[in-house]
PDB file of N, CA and C in Angstrom:
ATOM      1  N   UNK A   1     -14.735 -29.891  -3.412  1.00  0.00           N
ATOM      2  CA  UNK A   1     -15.984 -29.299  -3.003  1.00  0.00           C
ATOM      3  C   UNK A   1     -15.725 -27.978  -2.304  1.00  0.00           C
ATOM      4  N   UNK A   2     -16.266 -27.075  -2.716  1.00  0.00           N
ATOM      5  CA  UNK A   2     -16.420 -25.650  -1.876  1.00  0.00           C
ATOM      6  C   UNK A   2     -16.894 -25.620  -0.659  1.00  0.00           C
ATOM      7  N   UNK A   3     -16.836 -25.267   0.614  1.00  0.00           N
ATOM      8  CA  UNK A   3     -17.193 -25.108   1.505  1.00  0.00           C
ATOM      9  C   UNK A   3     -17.625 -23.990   1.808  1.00  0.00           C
ATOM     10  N   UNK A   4     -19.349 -23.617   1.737  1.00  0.00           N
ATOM     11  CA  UNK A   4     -20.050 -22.414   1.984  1.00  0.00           C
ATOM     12  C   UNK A   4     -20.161 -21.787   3.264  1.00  0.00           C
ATOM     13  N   UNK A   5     -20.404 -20.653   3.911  1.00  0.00           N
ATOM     14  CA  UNK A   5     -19.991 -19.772   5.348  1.00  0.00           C
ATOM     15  C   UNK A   5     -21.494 -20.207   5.479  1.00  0.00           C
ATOM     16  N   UNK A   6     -22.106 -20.955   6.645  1.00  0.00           N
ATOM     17  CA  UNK A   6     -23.274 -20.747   7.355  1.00  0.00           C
ATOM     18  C   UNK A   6     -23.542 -19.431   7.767  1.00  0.00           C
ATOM     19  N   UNK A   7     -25.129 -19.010   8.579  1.00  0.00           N
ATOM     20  CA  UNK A   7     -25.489 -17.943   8.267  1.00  0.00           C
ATOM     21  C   UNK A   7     -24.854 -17.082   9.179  1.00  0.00           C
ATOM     22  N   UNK A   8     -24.460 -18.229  10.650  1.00  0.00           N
ATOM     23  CA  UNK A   8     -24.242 -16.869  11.895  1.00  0.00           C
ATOM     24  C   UNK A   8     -22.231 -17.098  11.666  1.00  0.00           C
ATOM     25  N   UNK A   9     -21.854 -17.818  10.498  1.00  0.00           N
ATOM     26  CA  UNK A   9     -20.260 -17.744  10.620  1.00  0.00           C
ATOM     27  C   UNK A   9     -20.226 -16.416   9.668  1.00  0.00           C
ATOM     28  N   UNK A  10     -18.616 -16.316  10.048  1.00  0.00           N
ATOM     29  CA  UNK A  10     -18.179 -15.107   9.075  1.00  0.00           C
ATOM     30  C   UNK A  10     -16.519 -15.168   9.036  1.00  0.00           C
ATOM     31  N   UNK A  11     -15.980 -14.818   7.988  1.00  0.00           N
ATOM     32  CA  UNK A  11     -14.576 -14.834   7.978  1.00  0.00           C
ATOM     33  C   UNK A  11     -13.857 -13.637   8.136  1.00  0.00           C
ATOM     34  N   UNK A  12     -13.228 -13.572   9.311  1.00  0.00           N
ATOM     35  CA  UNK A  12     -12.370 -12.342   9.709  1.00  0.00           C
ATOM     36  C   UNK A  12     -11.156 -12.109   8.664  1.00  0.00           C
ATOM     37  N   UNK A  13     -11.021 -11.041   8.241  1.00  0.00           N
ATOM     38  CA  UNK A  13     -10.006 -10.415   7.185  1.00  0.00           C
ATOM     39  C   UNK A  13      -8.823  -9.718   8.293  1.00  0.00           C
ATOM     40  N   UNK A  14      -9.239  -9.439   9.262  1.00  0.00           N
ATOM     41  CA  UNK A  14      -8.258  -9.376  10.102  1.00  0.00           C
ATOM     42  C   UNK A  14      -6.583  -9.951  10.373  1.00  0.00           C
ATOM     43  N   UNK A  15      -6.589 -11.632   9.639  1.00  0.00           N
ATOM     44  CA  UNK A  15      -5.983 -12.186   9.495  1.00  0.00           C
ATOM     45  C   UNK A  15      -5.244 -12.771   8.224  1.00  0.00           C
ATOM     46  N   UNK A  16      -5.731 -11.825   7.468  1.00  0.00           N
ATOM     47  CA  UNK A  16      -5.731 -12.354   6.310  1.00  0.00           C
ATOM     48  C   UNK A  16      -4.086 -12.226   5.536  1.00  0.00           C
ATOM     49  N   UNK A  17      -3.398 -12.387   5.000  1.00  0.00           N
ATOM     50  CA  UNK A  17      -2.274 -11.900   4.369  1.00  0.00           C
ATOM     51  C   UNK A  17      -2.802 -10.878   2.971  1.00  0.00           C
ATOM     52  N   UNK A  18      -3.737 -10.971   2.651  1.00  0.00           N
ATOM     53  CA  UNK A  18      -4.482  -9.803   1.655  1.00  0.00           C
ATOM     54  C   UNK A  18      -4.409  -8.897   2.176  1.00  0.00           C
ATOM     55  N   UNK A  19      -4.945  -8.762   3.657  1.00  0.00           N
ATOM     56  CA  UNK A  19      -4.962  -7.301   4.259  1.00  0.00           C
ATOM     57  C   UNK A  19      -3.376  -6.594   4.044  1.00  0.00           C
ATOM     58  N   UNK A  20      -2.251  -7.101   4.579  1.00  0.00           N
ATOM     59  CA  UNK A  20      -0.861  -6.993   4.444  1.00  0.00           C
ATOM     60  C   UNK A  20      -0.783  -5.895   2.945  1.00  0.00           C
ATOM     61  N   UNK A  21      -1.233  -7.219   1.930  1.00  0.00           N
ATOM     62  CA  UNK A  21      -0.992  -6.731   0.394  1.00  0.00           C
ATOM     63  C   UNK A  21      -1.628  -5.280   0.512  1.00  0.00           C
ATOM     64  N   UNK A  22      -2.793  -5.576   0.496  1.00  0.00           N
ATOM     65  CA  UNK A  22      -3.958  -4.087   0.670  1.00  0.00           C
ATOM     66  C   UNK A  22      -3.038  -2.838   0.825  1.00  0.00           C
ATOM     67  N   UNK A  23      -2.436  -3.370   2.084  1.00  0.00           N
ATOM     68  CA  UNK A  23      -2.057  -2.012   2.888  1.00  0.00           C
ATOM     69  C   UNK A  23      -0.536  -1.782   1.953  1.00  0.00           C
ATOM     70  N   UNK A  24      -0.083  -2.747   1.485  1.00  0.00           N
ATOM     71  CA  UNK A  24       1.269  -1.996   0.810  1.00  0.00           C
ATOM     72  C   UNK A  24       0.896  -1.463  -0.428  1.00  0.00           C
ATOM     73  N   UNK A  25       0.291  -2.128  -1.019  1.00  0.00           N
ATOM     74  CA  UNK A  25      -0.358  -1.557  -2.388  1.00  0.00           C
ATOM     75  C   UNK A  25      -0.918  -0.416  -2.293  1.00  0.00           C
ATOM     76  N   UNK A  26      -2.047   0.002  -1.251  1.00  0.00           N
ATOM     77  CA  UNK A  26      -1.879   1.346  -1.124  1.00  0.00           C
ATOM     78  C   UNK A  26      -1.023   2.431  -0.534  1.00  0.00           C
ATOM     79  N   UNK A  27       0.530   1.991  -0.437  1.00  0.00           N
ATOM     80  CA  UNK A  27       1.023   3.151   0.195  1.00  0.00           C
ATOM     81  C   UNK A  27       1.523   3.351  -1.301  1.00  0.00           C
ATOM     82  N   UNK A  28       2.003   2.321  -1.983  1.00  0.00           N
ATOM     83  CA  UNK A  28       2.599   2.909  -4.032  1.00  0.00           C
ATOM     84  C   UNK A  28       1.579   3.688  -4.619  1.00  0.00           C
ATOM     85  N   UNK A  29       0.325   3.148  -4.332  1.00  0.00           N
ATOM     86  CA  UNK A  29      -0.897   3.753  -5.519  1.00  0.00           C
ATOM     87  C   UNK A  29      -1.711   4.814  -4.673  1.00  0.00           C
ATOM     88  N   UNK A  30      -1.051   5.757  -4.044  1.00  0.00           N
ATOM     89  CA  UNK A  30      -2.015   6.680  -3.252  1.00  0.00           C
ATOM     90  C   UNK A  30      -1.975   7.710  -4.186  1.00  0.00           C
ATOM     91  N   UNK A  31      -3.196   8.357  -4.687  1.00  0.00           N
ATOM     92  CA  UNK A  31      -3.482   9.238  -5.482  1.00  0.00           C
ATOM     93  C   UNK A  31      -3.335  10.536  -5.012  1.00  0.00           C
ATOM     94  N   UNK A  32      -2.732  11.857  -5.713  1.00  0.00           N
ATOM     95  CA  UNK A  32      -2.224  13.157  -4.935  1.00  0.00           C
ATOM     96  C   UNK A  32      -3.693  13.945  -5.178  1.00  0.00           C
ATOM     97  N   UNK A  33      -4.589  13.782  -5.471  1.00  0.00           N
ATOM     98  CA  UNK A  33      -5.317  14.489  -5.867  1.00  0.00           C
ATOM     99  C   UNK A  33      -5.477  16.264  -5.034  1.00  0.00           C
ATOM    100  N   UNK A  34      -5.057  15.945  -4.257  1.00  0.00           N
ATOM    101  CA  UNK A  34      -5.192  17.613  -3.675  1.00  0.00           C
ATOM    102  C   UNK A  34      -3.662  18.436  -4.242  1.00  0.00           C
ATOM    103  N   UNK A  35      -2.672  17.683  -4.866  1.00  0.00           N
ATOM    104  CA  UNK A  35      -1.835  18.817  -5.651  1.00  0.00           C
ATOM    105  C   UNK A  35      -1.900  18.814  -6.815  1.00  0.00           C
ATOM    106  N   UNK A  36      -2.389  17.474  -7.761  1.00  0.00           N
ATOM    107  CA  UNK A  36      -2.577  17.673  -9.036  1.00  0.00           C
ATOM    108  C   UNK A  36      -4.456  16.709  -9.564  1.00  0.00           C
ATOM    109  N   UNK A  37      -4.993  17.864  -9.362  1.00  0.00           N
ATOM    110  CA  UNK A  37      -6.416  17.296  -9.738  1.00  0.00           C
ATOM    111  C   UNK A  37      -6.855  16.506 -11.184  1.00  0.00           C
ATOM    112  N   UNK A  38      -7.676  15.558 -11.122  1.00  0.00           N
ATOM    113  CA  UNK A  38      -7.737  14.375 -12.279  1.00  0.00           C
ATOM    114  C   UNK A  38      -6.626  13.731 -12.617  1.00  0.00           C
ATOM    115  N   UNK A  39      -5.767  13.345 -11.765  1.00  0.00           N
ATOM    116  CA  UNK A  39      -4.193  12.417 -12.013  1.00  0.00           C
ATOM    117  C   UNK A  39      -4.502  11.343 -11.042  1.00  0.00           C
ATOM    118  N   UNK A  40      -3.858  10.224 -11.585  1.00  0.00           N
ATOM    119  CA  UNK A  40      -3.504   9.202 -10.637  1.00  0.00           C
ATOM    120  C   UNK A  40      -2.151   8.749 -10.524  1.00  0.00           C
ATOM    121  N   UNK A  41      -1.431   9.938  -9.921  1.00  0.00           N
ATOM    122  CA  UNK A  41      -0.277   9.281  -9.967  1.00  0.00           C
ATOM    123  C   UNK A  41       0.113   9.084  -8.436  1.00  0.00           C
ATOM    124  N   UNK A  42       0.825   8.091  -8.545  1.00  0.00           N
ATOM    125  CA  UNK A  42       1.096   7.795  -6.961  1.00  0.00           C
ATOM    126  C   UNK A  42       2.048   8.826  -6.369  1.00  0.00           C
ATOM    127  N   UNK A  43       2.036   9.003  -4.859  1.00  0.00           N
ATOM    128  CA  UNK A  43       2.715  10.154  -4.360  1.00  0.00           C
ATOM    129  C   UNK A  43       3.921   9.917  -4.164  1.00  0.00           C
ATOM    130  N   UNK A  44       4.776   8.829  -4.455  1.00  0.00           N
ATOM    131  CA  UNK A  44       6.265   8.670  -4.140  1.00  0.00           C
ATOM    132  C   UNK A  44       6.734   9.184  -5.728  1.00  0.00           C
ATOM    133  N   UNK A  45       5.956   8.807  -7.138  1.00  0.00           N
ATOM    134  CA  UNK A  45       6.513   9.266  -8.287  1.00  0.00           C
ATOM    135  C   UNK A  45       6.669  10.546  -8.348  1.00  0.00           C
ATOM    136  N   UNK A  46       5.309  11.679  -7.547  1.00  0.00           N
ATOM    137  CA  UNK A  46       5.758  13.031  -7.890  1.00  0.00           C
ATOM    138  C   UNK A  46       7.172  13.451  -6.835  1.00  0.00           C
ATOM    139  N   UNK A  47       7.321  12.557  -5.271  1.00  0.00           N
ATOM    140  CA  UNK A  47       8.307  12.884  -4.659  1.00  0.00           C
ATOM    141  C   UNK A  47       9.508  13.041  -5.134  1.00  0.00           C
ATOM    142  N   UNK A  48       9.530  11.852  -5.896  1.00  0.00           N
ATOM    143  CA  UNK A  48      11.268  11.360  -6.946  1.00  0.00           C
ATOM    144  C   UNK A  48      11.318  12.198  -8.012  1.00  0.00           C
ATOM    145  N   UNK A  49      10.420  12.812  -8.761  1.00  0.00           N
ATOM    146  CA  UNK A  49      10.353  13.796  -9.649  1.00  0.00           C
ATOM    147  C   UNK A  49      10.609  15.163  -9.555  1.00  0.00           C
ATOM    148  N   UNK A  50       9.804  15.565  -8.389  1.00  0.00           N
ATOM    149  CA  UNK A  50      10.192  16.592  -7.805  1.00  0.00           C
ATOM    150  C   UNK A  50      11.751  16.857  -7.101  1.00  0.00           C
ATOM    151  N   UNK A  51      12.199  15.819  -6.473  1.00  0.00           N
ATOM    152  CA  UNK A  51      13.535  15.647  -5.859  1.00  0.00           C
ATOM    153  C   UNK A  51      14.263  15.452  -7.098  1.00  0.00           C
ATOM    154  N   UNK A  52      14.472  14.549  -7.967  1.00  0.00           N
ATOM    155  CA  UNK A  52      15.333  14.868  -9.674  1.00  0.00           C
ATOM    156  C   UNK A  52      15.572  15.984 -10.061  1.00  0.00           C
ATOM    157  N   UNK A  53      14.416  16.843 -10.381  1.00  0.00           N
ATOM    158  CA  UNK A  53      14.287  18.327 -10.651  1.00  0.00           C
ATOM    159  C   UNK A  53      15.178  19.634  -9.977  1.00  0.00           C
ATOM    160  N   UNK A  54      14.816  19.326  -8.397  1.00  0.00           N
ATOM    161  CA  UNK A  54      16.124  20.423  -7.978  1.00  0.00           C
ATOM    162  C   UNK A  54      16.961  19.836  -7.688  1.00  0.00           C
ATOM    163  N   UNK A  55      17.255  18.373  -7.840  1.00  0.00           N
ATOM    164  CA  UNK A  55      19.116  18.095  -7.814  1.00  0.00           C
ATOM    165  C   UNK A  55      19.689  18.540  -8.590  1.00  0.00           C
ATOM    166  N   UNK A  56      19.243  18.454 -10.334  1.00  0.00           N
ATOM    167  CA  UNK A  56      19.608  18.615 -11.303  1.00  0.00           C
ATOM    168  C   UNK A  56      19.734  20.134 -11.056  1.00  0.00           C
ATOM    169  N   UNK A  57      18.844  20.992 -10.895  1.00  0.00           N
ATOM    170  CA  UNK A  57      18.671  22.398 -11.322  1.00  0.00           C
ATOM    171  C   UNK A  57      20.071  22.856  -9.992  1.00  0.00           C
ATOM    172  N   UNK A  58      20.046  22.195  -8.984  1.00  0.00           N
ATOM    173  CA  UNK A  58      21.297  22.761  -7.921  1.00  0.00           C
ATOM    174  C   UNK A  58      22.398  22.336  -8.516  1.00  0.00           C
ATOM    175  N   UNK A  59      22.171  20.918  -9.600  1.00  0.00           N
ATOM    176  CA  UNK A  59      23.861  20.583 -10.137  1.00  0.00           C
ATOM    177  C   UNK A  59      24.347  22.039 -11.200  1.00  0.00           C
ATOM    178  N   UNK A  60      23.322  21.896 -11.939  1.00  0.00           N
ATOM    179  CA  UNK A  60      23.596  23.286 -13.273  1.00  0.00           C
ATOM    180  C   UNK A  60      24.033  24.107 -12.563  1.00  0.00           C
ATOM    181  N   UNK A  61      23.313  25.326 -11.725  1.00  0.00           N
ATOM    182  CA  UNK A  61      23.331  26.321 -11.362  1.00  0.00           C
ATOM    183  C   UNK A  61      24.186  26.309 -10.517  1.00  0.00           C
ATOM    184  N   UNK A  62      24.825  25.727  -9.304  1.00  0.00           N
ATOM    185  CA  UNK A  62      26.107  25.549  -8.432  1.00  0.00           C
ATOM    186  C   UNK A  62      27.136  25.397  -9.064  1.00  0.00           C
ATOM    187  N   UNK A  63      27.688  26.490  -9.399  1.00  0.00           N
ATOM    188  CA  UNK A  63      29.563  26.300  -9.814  1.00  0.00           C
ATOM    189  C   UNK A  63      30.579  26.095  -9.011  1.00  0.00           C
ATOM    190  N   UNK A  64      30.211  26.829  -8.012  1.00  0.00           N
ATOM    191  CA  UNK A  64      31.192  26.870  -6.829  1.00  0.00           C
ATOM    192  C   UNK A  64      31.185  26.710  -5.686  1.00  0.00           C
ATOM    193  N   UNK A  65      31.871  25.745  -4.547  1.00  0.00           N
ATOM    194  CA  UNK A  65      31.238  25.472  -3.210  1.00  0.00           C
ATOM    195  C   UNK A  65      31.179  27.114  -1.977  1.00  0.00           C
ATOM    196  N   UNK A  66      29.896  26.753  -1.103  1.00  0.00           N
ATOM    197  CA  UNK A  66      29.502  27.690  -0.514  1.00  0.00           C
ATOM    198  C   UNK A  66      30.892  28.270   0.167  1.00  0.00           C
ATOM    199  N   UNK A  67      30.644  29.762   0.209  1.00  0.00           N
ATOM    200  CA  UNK A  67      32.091  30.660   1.249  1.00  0.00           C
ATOM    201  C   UNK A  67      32.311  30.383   2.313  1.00  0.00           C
ATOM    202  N   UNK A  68      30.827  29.693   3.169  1.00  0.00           N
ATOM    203  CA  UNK A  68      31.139  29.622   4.391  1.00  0.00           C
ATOM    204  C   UNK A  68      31.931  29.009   5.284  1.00  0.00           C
ATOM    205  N   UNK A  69      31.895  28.548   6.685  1.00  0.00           N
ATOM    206  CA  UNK A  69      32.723  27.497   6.827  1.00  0.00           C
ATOM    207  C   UNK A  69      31.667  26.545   6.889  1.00  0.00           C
ATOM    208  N   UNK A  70      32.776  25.083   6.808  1.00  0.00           N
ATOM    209  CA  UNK A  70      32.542  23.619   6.240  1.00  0.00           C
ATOM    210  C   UNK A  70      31.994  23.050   7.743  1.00  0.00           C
ATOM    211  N   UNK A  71      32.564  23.232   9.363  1.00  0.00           N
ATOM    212  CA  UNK A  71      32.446  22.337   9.843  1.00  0.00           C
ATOM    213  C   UNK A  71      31.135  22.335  10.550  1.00  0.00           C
ATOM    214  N   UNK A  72      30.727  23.929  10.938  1.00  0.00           N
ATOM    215  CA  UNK A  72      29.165  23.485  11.731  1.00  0.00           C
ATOM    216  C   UNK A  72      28.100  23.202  10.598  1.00  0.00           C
ATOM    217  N   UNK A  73      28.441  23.509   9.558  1.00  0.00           N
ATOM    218  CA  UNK A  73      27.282  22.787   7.706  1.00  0.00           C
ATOM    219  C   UNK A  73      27.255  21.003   8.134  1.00  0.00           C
ATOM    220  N   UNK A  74      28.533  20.422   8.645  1.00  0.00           N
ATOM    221  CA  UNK A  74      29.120  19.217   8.298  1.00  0.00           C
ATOM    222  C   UNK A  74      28.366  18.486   9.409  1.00  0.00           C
ATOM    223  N   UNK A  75      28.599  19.377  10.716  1.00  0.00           N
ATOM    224  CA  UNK A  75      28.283  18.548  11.789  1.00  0.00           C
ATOM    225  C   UNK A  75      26.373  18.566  11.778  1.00  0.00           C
ATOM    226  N   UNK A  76      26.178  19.534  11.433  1.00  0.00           N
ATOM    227  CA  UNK A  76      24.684  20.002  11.318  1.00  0.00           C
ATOM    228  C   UNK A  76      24.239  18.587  10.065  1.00  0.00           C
ATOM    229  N   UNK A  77      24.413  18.733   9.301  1.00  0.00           N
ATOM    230  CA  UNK A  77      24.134  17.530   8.279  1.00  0.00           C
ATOM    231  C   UNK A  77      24.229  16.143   9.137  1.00  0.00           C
ATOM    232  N   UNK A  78      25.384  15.867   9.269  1.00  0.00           N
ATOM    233  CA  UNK A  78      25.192  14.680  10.362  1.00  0.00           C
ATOM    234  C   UNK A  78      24.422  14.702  11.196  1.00  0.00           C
ATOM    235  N   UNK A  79      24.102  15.539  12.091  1.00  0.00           N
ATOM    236  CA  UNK A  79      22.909  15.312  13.431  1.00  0.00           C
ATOM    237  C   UNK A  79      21.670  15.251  12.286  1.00  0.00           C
ATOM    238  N   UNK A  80      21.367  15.784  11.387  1.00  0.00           N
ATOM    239  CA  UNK A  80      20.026  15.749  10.881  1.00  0.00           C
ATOM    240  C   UNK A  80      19.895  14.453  10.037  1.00  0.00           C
ATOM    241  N   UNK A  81      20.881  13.456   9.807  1.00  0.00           N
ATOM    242  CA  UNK A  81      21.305  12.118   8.898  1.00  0.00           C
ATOM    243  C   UNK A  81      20.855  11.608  10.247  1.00  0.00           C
ATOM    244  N   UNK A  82      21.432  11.802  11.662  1.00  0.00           N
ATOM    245  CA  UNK A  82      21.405  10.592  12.498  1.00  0.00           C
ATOM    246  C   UNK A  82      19.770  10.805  12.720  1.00  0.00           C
ATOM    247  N   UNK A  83      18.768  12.138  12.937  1.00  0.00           N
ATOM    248  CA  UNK A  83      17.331  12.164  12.949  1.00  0.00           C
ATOM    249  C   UNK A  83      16.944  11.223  11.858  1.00  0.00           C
ATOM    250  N   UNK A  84      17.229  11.524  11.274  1.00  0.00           N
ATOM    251  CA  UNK A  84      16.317  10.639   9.813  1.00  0.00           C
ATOM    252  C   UNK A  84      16.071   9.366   9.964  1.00  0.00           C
ATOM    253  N   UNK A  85      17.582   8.955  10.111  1.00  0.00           N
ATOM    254  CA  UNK A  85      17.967   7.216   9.955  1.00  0.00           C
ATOM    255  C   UNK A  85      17.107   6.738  11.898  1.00  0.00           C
ATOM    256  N   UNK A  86      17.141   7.457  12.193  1.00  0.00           N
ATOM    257  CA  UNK A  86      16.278   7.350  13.830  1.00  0.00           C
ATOM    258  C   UNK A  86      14.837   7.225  13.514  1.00  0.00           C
ATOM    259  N   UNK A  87      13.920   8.436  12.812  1.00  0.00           N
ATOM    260  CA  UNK A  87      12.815   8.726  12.155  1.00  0.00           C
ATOM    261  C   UNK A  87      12.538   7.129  11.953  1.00  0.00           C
ATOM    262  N   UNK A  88      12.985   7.016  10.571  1.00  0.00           N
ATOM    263  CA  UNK A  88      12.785   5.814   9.560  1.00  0.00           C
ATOM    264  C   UNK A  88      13.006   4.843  10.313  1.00  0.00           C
ATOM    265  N   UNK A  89      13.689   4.371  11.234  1.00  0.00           N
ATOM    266  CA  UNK A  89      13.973   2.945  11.498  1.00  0.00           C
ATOM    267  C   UNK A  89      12.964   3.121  12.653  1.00  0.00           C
ATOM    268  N   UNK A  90      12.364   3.746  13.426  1.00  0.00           N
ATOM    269  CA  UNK A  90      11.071   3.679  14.249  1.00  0.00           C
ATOM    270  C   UNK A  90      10.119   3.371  13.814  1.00  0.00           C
ATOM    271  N   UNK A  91       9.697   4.217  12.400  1.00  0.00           N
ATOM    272  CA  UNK A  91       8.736   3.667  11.402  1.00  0.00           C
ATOM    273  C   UNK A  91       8.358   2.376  10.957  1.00  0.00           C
ATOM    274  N   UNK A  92       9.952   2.078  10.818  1.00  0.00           N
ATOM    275  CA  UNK A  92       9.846   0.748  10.417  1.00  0.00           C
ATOM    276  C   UNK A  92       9.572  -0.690  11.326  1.00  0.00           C
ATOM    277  N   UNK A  93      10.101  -0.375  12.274  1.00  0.00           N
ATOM    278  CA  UNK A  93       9.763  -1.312  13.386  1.00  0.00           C
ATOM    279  C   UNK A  93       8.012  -1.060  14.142  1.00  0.00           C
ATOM    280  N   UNK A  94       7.375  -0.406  13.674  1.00  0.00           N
ATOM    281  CA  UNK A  94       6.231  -0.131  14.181  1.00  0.00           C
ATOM    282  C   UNK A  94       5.616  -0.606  13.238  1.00  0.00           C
ATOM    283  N   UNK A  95       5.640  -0.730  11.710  1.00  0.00           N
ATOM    284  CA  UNK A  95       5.218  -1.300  10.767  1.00  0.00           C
ATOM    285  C   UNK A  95       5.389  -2.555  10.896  1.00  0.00           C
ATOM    286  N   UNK A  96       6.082  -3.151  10.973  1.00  0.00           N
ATOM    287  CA  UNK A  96       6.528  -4.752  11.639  1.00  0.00           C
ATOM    288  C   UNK A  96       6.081  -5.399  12.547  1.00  0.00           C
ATOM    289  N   UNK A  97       5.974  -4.010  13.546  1.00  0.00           N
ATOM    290  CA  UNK A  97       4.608  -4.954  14.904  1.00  0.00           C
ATOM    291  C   UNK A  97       3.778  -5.189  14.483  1.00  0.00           C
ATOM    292  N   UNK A  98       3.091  -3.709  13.274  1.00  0.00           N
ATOM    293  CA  UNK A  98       1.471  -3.980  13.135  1.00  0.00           C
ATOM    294  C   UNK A  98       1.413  -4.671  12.212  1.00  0.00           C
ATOM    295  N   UNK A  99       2.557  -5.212  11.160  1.00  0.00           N
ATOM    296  CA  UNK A  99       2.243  -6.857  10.406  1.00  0.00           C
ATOM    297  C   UNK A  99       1.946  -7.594  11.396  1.00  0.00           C
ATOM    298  N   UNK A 100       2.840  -8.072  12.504  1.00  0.00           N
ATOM    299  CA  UNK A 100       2.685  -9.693  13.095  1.00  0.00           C
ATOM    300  C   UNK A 100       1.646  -9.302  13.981  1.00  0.00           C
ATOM    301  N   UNK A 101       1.011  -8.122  14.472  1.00  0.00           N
ATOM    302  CA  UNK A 101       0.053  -8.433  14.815  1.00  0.00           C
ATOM    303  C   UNK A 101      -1.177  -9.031  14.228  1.00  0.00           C
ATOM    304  N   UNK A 102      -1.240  -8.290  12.856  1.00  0.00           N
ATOM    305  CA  UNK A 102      -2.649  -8.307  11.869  1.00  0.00           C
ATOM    306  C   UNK A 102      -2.306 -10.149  11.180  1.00  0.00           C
ATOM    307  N   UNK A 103      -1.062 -10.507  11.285  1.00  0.00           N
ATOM    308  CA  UNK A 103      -1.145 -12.053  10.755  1.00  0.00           C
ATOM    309  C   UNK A 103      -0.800 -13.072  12.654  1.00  0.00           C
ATOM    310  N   UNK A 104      -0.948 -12.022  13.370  1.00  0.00           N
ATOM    311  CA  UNK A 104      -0.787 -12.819  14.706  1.00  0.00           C
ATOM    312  C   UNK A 104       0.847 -13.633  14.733  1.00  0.00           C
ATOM    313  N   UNK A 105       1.382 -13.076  14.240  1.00  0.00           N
ATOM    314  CA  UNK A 105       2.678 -13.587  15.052  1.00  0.00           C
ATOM    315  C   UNK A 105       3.491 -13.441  15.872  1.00  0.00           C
ATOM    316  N   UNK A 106       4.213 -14.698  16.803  1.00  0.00           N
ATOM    317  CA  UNK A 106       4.535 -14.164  17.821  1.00  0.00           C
ATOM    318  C   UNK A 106       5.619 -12.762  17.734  1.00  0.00           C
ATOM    319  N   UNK A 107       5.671 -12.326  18.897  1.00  0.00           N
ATOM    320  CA  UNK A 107       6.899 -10.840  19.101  1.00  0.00           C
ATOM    321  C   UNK A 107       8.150 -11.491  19.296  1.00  0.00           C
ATOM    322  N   UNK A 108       8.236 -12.900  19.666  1.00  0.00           N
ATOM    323  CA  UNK A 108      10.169 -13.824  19.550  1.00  0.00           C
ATOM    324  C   UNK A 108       9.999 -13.885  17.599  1.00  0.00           C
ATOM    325  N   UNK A 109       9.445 -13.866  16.929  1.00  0.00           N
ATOM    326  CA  UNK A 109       9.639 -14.042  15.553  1.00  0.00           C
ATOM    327  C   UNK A 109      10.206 -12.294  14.563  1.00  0.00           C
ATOM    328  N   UNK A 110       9.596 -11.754  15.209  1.00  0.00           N
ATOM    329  CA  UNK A 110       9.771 -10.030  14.755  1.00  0.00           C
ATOM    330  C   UNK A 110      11.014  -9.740  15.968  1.00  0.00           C
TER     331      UNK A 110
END
């Protein structure tokens, strides 16, 4: 038997594990429409496309490594690897609160 919502109940989506889905499904299927108008393509495909494009075009065209020196390029690359991997893993743990919050789980489980 189905069980129908009386008039003054209501079911909070707040809690829902759909909401979860919702929200990941739209970070794949977000439409670029302000760089390529009438497309639906999601914005991580033009990212990876775009990033393919000048790897490739820097592999062709680079014959020879830069004149300069190697070690402040080297150390500079590293401090901007350790930003990133800092960036992203903040992201990610803030995304993780606001799951167990939206399915209410405790903060000893996350």
């Amino acid at each position: 038997m189905k069980q129908s919502l009386l008039v003054g109940q209501h079911r909070s989506l707040s809690n829902s594990p759909l909401v979860c889905l919702q929200i990941i499904c739209a970070f794949f299927y977000h439409p670029i429409a302000f760089l390529l108008p009438n497309t639906d393509l999601p914005l991580w495909s033009v990212v990876l496309t775009t990033s393919l494009c000048l790897a490739c075009l820097h592999f062709v065209m680079e014959k020879e490594p830069p004149k300069t020196k190697q070690i402040p390029v080297v150390v500079m690359a590293f401090v901007m690897s350790v930003f990133w991997i800092s960036t992203t893993v903040g992201e990610l743990v803030n995304c993780l609160e606001t799951s167990g919050l939206v399915l209410k789980l405790p903060p000893a489980i996350l």
